[in-house]
Every structure is written in C-alpha cells, then in structure tokens.
Protein backbone atom coordinates (compact mmCIF):
# COMPACT_ATOMS: atom_id res chain seq x y z
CA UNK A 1 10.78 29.57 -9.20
CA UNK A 2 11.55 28.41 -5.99
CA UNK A 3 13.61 24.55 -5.49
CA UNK A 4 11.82 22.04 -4.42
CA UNK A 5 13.22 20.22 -1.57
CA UNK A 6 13.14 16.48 -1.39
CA UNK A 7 13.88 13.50 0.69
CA UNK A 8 14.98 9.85 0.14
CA UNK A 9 12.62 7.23 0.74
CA UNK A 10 13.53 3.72 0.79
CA UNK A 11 10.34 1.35 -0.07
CA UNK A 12 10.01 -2.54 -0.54
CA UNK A 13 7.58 -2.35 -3.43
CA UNK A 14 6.23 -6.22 -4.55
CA UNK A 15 7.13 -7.25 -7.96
CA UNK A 16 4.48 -8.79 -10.29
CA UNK A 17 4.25 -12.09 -11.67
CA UNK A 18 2.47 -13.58 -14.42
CA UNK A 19 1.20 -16.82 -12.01
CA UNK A 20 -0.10 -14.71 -9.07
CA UNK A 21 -0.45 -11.01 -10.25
CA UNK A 22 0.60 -8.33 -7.77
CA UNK A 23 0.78 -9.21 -4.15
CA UNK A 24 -0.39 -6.76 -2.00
CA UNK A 25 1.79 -5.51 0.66
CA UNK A 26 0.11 -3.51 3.69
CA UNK A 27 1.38 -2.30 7.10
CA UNK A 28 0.28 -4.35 9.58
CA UNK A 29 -2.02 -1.56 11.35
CA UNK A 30 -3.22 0.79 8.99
CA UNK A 31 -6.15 3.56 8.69
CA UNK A 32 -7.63 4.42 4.69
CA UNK A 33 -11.38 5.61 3.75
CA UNK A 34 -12.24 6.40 0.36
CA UNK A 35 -15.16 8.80 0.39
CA UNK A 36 -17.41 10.16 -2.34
CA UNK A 37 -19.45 13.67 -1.99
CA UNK A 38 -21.03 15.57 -4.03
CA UNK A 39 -18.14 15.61 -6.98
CA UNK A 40 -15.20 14.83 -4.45
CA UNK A 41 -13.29 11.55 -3.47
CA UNK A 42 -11.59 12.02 -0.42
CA UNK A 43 -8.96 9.39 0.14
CA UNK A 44 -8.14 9.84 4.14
CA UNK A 45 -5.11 7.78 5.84
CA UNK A 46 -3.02 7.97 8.67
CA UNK A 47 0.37 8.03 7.84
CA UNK A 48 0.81 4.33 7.54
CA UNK A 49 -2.34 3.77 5.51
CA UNK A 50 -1.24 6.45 2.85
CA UNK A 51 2.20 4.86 2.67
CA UNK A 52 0.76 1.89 2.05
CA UNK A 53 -1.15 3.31 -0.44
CA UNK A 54 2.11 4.76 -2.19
CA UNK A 55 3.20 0.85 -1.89
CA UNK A 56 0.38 -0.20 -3.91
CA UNK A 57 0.15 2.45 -6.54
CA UNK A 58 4.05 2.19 -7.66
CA UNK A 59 4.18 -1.92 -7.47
CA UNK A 60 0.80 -0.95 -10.13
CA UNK A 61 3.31 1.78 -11.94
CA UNK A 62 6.07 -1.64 -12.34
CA UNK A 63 7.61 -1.94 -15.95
CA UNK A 64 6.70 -5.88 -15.21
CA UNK A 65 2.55 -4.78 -15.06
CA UNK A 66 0.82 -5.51 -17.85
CA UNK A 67 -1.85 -2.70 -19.23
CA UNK A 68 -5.39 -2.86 -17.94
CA UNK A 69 -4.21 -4.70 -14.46
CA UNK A 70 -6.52 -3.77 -11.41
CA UNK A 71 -6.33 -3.77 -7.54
CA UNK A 72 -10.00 -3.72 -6.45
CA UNK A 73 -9.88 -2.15 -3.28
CA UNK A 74 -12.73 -2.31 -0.93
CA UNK A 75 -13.58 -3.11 2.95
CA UNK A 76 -13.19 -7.05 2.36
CA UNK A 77 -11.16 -8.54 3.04
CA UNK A 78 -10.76 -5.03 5.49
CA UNK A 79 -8.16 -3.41 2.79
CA UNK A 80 -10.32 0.05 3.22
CA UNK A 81 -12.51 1.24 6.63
CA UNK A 82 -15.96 -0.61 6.32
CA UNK A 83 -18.37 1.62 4.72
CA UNK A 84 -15.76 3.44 2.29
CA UNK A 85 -16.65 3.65 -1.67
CA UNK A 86 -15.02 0.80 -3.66
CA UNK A 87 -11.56 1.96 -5.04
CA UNK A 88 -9.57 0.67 -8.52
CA UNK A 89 -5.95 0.91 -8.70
CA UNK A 90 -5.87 0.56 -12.36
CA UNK A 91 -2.73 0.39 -14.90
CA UNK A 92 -3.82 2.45 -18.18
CA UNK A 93 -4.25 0.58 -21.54
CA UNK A 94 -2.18 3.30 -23.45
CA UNK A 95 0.77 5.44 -23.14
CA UNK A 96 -1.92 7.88 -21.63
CA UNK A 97 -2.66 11.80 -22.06
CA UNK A 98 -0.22 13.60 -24.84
C-alpha cells in the first residue's frame, strides 16, 4: 500500500468552558451550504468555510467537551448560506462504534 503523504497544519481551535460552552470561531468571510437530496447531504464550502468547519468539529472533538454537547448550525445568525438544511455538530454520548 502506497504512503500517504501529509502536511502540517497549524489551527487556533477554542477551548470549552463549563460557564459559556464552546465559542465559535469563524473566518471572517466564509462560504458553507448544507444540502439534503434524495439520501445525500452535501456539505459545500469554499476553502475558508470548510476550514472553518474543521475549526468547529475538533474544538467539538476537545477532551474538555462533555458528551451529548451540540453546535446547532443553521442560517441565523448567518453561520450557514440562507436556505441550507439545519446542521448538528454533536459530541457522542458513548465511546462510540466497537
């Protein structure tokens, strides 16, 4: 099997606290849809939108996040395009799938 190149990537990822949850931290100008159809979600960005993506979903995958912690997103307050299906980021209850 062939190796698998890689790069570094350096990311400020927000830490959570017990008082104010997880903070959300997005790029200041930013493209992200969610889409349903048929039996498909399509999850379209532009480069900054699915990095900030990445920036959500590992501050979610923090030792410090309690199980069963959400991020609802939607198009308000303008996190996703306006018309895009609602999204949840969601930390599992259990130590997931064996």
């Amino acid at each position: 099997m062939d190796e698998i190149e890689t790069k570094p990537i350096t990311l400020e990822v927000p830490k959570y606290s017990a008082n104010r949850g997880l903070p959300r931290l997005w790029p200041d100008d930013y493209f992200l849809q969610v889409l349903v159809d048929d039996d498909y979600v399509t999850i379209e960005g532009d480069p900054a939108g699915l990095r900030g993506l990445a920036v959500q979903l590992l501050s979610l995958a923090g030792s410090d996040v309690p199980p069963g912690y959400a991020h609802d997103l939607d198009d308000l307050p303008a996190e996703i395009e306006p018309g895009s299906v609602p999204l949840i980021l969601m930390r599992a209850l259990g130590a997931g799938r064996s």
